[in-house]
PDB file of N, CA and C in Angstrom:
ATOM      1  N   UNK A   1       8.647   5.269   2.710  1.00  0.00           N
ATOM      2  CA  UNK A   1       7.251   5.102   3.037  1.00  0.00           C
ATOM      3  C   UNK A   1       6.514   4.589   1.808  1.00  0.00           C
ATOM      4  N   UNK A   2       5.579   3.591   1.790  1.00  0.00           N
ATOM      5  CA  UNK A   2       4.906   2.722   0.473  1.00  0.00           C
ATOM      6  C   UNK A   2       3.179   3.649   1.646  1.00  0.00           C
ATOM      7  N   UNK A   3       2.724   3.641   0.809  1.00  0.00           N
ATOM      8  CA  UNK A   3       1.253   4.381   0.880  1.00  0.00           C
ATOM      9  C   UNK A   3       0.478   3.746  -0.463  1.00  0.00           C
ATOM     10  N   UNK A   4      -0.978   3.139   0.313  1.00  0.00           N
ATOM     11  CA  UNK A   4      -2.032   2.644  -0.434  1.00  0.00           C
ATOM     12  C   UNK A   4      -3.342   3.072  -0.570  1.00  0.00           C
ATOM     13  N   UNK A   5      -2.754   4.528  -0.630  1.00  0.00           N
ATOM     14  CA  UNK A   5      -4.163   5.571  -1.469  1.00  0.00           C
ATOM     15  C   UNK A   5      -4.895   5.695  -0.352  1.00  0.00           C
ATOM     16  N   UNK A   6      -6.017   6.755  -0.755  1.00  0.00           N
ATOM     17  CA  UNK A   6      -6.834   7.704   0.094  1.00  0.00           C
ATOM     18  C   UNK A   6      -6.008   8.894   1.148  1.00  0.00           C
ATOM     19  N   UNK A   7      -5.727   9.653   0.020  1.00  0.00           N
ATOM     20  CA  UNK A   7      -4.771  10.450   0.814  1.00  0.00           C
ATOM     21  C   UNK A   7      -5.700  11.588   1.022  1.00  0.00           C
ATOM     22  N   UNK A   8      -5.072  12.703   2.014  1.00  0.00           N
ATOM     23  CA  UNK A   8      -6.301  13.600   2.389  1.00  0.00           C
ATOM     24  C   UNK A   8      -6.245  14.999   1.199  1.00  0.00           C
ATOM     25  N   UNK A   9      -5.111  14.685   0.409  1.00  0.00           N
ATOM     26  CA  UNK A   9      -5.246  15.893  -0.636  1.00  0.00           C
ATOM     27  C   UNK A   9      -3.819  15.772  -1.773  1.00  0.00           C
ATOM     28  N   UNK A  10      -3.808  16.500  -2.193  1.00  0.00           N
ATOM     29  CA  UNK A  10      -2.967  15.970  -3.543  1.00  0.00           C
ATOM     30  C   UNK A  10      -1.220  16.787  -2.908  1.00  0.00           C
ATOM     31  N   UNK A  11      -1.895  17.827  -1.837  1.00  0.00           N
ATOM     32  CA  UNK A  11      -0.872  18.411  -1.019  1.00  0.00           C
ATOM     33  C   UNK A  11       0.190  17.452  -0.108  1.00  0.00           C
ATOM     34  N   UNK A  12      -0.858  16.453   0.280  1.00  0.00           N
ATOM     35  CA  UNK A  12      -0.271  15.107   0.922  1.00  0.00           C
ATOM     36  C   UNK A  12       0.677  14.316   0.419  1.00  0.00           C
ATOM     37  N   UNK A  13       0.294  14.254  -0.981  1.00  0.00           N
ATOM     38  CA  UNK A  13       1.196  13.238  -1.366  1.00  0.00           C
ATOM     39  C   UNK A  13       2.345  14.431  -2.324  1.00  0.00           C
ATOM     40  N   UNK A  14       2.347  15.877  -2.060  1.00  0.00           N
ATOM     41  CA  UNK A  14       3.390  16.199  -2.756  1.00  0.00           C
ATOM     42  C   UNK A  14       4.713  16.214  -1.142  1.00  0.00           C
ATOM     43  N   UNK A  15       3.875  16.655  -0.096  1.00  0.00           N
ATOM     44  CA  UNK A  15       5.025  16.640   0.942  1.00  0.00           C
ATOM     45  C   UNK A  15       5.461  15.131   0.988  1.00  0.00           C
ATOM     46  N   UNK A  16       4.702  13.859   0.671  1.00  0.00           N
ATOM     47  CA  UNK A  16       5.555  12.546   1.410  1.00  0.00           C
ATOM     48  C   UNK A  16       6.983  12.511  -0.114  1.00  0.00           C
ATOM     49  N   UNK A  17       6.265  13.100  -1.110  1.00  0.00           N
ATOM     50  CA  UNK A  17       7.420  12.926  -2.045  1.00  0.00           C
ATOM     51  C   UNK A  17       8.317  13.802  -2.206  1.00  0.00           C
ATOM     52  N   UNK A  18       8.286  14.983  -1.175  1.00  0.00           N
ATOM     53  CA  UNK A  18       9.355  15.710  -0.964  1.00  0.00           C
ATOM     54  C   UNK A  18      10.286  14.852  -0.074  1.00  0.00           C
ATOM     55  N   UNK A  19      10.047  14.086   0.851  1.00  0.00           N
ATOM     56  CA  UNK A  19      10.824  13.113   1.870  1.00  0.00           C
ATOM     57  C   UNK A  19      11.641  12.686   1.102  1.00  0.00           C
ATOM     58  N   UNK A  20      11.752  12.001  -0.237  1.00  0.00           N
ATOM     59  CA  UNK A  20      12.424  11.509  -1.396  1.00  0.00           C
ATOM     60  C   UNK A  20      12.515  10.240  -1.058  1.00  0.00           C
ATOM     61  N   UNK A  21      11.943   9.608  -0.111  1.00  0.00           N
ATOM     62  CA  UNK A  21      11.636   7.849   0.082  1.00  0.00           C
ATOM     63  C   UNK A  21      10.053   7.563   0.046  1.00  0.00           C
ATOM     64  N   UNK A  22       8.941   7.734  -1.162  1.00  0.00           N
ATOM     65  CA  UNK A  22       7.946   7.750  -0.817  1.00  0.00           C
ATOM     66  C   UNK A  22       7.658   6.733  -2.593  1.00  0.00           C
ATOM     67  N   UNK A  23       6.454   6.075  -2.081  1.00  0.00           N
ATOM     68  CA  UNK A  23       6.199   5.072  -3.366  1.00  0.00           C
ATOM     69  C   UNK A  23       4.699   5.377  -2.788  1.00  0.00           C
ATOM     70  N   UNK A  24       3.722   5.484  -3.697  1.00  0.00           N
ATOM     71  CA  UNK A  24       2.524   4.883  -3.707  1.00  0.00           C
ATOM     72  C   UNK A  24       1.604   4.714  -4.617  1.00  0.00           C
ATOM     73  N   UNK A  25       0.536   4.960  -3.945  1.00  0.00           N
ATOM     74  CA  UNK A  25      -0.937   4.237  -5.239  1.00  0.00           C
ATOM     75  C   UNK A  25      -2.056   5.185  -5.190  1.00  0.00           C
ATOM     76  N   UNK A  26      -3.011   5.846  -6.114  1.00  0.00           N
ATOM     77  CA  UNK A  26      -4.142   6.384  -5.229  1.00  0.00           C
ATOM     78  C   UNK A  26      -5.206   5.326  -5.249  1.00  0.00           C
ATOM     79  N   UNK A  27      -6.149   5.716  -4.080  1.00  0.00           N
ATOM     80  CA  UNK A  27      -6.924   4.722  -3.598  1.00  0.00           C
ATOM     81  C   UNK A  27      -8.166   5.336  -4.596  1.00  0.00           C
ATOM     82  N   UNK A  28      -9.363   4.369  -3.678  1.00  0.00           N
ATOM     83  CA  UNK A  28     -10.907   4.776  -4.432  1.00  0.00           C
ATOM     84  C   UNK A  28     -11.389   6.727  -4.150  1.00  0.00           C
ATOM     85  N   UNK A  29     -11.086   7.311  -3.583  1.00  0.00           N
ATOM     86  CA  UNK A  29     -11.636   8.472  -2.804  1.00  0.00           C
ATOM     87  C   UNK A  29     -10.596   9.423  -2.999  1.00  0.00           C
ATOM     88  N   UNK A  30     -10.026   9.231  -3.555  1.00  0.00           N
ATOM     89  CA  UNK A  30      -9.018  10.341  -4.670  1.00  0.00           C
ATOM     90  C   UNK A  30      -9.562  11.236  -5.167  1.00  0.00           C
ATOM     91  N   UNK A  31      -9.151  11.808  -5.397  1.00  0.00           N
ATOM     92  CA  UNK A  31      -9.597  12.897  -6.714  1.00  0.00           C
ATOM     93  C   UNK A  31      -8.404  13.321  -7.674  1.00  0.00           C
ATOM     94  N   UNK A  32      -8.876  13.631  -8.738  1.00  0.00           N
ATOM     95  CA  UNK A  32      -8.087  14.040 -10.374  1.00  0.00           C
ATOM     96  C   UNK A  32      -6.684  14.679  -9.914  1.00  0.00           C
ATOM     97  N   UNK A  33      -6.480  15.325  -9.231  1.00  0.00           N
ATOM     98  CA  UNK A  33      -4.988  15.689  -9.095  1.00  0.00           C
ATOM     99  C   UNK A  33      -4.239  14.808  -8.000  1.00  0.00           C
ATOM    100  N   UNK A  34      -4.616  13.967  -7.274  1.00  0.00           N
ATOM    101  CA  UNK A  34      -4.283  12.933  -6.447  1.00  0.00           C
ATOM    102  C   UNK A  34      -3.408  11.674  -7.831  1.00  0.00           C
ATOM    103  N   UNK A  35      -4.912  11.526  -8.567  1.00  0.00           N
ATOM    104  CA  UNK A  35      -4.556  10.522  -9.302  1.00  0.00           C
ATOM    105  C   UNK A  35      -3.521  10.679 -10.673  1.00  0.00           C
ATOM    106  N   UNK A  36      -3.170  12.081 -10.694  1.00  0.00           N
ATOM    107  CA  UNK A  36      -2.393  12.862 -11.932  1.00  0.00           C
ATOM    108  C   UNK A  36      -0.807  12.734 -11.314  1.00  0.00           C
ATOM    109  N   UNK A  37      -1.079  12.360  -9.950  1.00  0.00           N
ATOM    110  CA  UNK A  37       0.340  12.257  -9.198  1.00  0.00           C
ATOM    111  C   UNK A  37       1.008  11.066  -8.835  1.00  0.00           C
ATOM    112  N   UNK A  38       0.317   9.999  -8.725  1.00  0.00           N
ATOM    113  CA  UNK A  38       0.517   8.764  -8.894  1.00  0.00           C
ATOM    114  C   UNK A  38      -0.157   7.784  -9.555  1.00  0.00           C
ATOM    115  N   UNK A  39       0.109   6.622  -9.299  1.00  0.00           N
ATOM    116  CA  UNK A  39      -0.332   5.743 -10.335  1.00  0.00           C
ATOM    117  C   UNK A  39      -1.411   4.918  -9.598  1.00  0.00           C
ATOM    118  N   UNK A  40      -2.219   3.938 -10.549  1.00  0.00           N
ATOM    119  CA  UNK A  40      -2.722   3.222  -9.311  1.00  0.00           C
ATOM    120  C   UNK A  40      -2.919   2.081  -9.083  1.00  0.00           C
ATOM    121  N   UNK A  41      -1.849   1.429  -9.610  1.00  0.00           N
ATOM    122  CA  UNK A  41      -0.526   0.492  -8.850  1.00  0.00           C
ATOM    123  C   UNK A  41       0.827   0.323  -9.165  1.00  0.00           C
ATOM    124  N   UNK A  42       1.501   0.009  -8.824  1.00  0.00           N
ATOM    125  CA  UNK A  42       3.145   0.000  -8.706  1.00  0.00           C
ATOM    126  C   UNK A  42       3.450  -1.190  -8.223  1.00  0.00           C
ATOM    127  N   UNK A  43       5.039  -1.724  -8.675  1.00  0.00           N
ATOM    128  CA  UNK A  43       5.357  -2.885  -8.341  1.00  0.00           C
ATOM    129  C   UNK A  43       7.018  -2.526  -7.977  1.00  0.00           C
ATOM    130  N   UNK A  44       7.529  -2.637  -6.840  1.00  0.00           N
ATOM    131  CA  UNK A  44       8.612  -1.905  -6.413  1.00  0.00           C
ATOM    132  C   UNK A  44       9.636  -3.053  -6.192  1.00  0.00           C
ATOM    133  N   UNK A  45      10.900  -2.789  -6.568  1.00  0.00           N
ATOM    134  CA  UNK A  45      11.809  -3.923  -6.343  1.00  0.00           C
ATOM    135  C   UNK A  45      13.255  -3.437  -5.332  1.00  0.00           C
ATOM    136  N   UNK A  46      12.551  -3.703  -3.864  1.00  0.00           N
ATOM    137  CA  UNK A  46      13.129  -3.878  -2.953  1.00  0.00           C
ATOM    138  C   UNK A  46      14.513  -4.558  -2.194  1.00  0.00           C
ATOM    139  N   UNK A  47      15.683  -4.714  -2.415  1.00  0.00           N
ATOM    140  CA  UNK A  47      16.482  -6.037  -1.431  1.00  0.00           C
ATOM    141  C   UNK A  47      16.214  -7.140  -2.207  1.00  0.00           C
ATOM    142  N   UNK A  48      16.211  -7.347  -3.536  1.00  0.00           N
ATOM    143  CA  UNK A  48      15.639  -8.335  -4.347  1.00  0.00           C
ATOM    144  C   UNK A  48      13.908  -8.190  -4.244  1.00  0.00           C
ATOM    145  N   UNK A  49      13.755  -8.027  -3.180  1.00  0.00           N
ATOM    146  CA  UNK A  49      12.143  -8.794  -3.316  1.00  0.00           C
ATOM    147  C   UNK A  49      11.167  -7.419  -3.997  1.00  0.00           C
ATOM    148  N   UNK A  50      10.073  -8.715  -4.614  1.00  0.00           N
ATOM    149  CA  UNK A  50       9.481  -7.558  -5.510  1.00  0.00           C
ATOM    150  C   UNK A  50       7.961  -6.759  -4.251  1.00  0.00           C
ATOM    151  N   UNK A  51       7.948  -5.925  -4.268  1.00  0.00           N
ATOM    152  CA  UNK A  51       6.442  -5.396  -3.330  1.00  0.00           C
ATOM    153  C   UNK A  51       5.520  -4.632  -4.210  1.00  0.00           C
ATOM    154  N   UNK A  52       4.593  -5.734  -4.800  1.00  0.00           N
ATOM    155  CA  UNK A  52       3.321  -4.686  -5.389  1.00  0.00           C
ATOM    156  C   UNK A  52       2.366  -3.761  -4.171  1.00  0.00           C
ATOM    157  N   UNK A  53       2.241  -2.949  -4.982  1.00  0.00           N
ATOM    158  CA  UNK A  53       1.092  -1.767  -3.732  1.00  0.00           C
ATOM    159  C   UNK A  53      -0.077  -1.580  -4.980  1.00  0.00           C
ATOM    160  N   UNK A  54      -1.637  -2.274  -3.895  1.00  0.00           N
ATOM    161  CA  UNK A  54      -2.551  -1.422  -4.864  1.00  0.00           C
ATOM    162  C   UNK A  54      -3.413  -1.477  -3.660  1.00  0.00           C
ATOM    163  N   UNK A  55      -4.597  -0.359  -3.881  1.00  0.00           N
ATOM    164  CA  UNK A  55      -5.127   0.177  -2.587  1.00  0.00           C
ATOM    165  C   UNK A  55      -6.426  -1.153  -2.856  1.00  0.00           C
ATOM    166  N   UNK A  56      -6.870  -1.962  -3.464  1.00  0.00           N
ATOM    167  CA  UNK A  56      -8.077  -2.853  -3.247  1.00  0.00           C
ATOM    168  C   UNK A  56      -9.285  -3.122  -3.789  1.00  0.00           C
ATOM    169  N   UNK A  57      -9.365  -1.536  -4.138  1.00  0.00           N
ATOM    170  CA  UNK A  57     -10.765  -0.822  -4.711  1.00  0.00           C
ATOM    171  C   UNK A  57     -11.351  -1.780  -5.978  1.00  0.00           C
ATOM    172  N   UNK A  58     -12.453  -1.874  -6.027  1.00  0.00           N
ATOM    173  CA  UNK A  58     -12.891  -2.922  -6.695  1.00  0.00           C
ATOM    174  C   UNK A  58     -14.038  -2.927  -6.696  1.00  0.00           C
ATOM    175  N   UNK A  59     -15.201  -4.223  -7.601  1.00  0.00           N
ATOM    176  CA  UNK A  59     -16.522  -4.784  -7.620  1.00  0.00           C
ATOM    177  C   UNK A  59     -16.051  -6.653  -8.023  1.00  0.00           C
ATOM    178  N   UNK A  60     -17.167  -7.346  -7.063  1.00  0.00           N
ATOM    179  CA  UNK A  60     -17.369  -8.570  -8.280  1.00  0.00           C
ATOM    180  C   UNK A  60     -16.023  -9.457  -7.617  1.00  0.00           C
ATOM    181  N   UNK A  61     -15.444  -9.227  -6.877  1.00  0.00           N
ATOM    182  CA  UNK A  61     -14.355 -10.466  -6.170  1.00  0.00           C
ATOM    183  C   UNK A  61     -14.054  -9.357  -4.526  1.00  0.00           C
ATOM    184  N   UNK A  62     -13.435 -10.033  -3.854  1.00  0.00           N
ATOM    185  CA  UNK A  62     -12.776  -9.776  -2.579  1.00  0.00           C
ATOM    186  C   UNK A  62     -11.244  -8.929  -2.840  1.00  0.00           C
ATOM    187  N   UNK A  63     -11.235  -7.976  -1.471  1.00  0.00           N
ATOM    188  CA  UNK A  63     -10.298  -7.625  -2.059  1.00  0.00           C
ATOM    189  C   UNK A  63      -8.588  -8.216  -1.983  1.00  0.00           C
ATOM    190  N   UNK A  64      -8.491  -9.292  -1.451  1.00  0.00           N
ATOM    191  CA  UNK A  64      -7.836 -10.283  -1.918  1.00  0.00           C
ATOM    192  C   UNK A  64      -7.488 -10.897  -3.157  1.00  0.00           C
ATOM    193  N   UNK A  65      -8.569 -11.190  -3.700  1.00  0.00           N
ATOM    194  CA  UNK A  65      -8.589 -11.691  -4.790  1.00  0.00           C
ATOM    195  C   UNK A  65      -8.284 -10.810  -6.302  1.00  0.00           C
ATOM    196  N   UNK A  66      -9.077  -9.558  -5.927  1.00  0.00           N
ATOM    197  CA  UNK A  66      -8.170  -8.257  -6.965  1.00  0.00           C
ATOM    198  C   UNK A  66      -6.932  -8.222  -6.552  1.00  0.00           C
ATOM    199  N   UNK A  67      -6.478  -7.761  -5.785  1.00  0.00           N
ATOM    200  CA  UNK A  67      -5.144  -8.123  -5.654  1.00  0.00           C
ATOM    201  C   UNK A  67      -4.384  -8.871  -6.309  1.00  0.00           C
ATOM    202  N   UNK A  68      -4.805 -10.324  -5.666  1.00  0.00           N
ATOM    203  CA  UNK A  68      -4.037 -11.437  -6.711  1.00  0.00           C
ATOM    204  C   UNK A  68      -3.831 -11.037  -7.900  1.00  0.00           C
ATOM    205  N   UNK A  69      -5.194 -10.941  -8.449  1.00  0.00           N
ATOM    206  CA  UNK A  69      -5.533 -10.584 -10.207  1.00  0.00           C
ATOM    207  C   UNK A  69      -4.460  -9.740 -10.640  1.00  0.00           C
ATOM    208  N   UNK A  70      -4.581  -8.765 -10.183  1.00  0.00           N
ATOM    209  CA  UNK A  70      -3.394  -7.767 -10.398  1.00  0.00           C
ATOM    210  C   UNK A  70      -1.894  -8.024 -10.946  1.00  0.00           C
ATOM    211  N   UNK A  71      -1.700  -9.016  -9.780  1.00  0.00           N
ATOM    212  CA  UNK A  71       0.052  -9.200  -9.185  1.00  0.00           C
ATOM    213  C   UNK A  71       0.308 -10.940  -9.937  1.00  0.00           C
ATOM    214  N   UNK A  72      -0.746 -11.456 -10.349  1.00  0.00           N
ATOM    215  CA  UNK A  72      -0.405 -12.960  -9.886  1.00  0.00           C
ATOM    216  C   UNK A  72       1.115 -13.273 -10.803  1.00  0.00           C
ATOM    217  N   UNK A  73       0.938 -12.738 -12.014  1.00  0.00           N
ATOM    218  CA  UNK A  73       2.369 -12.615 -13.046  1.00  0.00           C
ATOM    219  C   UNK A  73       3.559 -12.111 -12.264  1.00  0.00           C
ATOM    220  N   UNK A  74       3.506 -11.410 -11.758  1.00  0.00           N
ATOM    221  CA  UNK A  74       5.193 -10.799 -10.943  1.00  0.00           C
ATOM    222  C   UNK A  74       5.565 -11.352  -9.699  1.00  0.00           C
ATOM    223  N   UNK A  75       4.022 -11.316  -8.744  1.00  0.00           N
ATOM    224  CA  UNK A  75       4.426 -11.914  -7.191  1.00  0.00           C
ATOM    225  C   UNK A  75       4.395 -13.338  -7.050  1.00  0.00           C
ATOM    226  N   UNK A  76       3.485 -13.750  -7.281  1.00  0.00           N
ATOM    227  CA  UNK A  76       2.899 -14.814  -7.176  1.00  0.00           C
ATOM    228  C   UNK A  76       3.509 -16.152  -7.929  1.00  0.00           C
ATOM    229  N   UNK A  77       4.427 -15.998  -8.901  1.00  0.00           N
ATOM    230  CA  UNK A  77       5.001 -17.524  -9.452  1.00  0.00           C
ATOM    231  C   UNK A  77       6.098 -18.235  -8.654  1.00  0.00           C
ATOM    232  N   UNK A  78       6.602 -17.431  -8.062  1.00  0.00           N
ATOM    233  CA  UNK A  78       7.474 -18.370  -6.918  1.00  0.00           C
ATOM    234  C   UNK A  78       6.893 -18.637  -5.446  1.00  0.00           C
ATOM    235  N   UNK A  79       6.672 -17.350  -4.620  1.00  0.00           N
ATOM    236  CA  UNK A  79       6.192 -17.027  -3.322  1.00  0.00           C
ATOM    237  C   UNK A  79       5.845 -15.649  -2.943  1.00  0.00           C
ATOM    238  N   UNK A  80       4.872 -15.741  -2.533  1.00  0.00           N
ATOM    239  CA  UNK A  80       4.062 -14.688  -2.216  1.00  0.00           C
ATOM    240  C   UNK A  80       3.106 -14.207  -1.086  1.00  0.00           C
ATOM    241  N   UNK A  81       2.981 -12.882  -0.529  1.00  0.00           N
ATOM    242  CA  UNK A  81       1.419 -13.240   0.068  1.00  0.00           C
ATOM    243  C   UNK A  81       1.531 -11.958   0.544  1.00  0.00           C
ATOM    244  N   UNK A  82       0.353 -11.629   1.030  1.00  0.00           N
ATOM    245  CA  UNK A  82      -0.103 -10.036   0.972  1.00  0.00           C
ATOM    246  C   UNK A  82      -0.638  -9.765   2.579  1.00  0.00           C
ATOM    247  N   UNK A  83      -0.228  -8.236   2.876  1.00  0.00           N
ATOM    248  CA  UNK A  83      -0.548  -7.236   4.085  1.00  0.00           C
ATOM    249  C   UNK A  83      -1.158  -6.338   3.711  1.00  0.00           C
ATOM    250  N   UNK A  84      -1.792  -6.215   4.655  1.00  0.00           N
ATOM    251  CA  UNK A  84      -2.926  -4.936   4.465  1.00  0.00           C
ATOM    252  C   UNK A  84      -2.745  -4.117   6.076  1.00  0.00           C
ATOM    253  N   UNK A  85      -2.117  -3.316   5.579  1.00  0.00           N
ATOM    254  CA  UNK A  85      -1.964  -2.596   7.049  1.00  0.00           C
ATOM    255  C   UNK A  85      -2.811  -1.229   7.597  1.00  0.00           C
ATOM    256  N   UNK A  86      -4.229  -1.521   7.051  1.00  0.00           N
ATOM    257  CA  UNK A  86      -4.920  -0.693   7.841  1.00  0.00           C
ATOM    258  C   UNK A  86      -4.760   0.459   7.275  1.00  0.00           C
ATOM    259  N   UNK A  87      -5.114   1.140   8.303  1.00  0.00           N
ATOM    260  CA  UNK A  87      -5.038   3.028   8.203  1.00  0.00           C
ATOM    261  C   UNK A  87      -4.689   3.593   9.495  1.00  0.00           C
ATOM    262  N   UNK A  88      -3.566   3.998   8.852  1.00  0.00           N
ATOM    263  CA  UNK A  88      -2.946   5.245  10.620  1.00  0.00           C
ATOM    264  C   UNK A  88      -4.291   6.911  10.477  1.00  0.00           C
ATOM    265  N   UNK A  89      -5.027   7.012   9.586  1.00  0.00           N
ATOM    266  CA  UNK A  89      -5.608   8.068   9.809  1.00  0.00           C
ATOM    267  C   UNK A  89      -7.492   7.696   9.887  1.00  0.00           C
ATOM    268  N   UNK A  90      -7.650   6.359   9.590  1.00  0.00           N
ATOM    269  CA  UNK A  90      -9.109   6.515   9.498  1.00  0.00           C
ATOM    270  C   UNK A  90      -9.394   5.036   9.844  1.00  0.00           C
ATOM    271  N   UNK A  91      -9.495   4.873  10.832  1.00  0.00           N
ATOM    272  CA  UNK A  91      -9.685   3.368  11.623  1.00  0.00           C
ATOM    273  C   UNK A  91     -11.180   2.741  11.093  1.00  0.00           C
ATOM    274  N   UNK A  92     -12.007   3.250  10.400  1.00  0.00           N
ATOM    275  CA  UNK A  92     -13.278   3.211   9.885  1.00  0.00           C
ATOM    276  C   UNK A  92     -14.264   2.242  11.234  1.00  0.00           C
ATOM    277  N   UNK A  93     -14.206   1.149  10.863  1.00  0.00           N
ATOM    278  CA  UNK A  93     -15.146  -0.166  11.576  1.00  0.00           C
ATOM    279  C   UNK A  93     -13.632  -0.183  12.735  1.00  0.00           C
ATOM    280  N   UNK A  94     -12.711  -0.384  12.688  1.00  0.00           N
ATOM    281  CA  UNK A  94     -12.005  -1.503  13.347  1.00  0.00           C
ATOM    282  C   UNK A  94     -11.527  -0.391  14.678  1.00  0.00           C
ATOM    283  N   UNK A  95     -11.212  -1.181  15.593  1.00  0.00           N
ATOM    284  CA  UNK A  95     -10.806  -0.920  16.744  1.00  0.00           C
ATOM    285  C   UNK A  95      -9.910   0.152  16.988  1.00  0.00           C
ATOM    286  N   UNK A  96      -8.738  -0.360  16.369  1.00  0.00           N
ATOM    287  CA  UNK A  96      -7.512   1.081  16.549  1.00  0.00           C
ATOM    288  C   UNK A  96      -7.682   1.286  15.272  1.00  0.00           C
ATOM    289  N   UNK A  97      -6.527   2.667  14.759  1.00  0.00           N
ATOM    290  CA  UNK A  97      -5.670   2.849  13.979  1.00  0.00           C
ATOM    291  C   UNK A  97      -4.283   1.661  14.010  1.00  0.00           C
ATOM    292  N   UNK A  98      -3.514   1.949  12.472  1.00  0.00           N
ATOM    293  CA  UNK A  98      -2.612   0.992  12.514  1.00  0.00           C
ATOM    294  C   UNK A  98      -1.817   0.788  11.431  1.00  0.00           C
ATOM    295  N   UNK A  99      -1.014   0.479  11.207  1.00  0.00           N
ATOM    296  CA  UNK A  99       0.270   0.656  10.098  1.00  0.00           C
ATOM    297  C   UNK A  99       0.973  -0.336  10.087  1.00  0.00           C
ATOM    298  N   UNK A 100       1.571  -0.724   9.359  1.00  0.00           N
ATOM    299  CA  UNK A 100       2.701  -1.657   9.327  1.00  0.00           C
ATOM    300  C   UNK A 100       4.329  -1.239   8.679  1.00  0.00           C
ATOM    301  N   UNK A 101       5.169  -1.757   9.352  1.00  0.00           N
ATOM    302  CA  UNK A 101       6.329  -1.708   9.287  1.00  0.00           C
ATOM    303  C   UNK A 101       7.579  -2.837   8.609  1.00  0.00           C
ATOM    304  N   UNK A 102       7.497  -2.038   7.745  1.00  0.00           N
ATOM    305  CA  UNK A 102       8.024  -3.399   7.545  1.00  0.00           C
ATOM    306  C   UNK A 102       9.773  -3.897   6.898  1.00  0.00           C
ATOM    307  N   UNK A 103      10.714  -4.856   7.001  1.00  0.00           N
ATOM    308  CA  UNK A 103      12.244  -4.589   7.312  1.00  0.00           C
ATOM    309  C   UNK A 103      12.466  -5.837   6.432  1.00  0.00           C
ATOM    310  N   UNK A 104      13.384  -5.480   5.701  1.00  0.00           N
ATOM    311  CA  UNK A 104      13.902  -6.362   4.685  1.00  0.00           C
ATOM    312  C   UNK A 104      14.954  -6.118   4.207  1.00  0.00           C
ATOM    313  N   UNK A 105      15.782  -7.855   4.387  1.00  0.00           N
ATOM    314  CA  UNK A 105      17.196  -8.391   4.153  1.00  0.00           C
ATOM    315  C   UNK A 105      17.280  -9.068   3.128  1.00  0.00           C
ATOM    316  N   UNK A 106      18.632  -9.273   3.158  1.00  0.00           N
ATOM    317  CA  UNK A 106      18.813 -10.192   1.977  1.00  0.00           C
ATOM    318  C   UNK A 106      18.811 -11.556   2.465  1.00  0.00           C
ATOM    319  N   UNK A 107      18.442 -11.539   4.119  1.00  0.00           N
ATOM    320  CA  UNK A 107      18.199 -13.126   4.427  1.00  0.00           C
ATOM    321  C   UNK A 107      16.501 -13.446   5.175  1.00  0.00           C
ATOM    322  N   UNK A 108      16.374 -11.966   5.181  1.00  0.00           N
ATOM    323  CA  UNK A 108      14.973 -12.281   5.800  1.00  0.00           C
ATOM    324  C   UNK A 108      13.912 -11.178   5.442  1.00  0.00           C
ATOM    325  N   UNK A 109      12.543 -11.555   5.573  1.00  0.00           N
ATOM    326  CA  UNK A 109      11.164 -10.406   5.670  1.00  0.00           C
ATOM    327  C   UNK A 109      11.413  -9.772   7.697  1.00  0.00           C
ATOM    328  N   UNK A 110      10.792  -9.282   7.759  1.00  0.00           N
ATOM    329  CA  UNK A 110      10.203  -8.653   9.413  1.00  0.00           C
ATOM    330  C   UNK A 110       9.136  -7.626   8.969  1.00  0.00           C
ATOM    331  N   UNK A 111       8.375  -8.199   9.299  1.00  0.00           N
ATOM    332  CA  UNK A 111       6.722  -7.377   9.508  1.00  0.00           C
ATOM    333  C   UNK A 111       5.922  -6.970  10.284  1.00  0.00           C
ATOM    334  N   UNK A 112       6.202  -6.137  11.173  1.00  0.00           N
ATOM    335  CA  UNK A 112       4.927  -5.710  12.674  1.00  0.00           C
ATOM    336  C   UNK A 112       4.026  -4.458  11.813  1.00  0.00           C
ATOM    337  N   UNK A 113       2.943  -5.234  12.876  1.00  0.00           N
ATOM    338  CA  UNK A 113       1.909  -4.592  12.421  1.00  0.00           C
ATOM    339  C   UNK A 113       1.521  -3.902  13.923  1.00  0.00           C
ATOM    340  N   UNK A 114       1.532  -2.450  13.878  1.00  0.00           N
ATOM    341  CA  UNK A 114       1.155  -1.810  15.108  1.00  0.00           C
ATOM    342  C   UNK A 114       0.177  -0.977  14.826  1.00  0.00           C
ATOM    343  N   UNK A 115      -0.434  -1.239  16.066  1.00  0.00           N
ATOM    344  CA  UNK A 115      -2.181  -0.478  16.276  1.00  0.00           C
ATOM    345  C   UNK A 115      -1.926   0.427  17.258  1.00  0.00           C
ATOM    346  N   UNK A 116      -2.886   1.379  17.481  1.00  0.00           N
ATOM    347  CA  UNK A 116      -2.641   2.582  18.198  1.00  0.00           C
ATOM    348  C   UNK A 116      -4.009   3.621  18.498  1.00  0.00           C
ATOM    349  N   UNK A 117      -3.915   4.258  19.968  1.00  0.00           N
ATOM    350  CA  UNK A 117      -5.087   4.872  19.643  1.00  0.00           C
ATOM    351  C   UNK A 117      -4.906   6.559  19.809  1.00  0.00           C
ATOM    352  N   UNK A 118      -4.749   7.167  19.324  1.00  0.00           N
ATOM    353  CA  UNK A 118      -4.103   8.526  19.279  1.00  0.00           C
ATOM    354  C   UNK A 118      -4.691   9.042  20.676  1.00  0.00           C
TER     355      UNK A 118
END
């Protein structure tokens, strides 16, 4: 599981890292022992391919464009490009909830993005 911050407590992110498959970032709405537990960004090297995670949070550009800023040295000199898969717990403005899934080979990406309404 890759997680891009705003977790609901620092309890949260000690059970996903008990799973022992858990990578993430804390987001803007963290707090001090959230952020004492992870970092807040990571660059993970997957099946060859590299996957930066950073939750967005920012002033003064899009959050696209922080992003880039971030990554452009590691992701970005050959091929690149970025998902944002929502929130399975806090749909804010948008329609559903939603997550992404995502499956990687050594010959290919696969990416669904599924929405949902509890």
């Amino acid at each position: 599981m890759i997680h891009a911050g705003d977790y609901t407590g620092s309890e949260v992110v000690k059970s996903l890292k008990n799973t022992g498959r858990f990578s993430g970032v804390w987001g803007n709405v963290d707090g001090q022992p959230v952020k004492e537990s992870v970092n807040g960004i990571e660059l993970l090297d997957i099946t060859g391919y590299k996957i930066g995670i950073f939750h967005g949070h920012g002033q003064g550009k899009s959050m696209p464009e922080r992003a880039y800023d971030r990554f452009k040295d590691e992701l970005y000199q050959e091929q690149g490009f970025m998902l944002n898969p929502g929130s399975p717990t806090n749909k804010r403005k948008e329609r559903w909830y939603s997550f992404l899934l995502l499956e990687l080979s050594e010959k290919e990406i696969h990416a669904q993005l599924k929405f949902y309404l509890p």
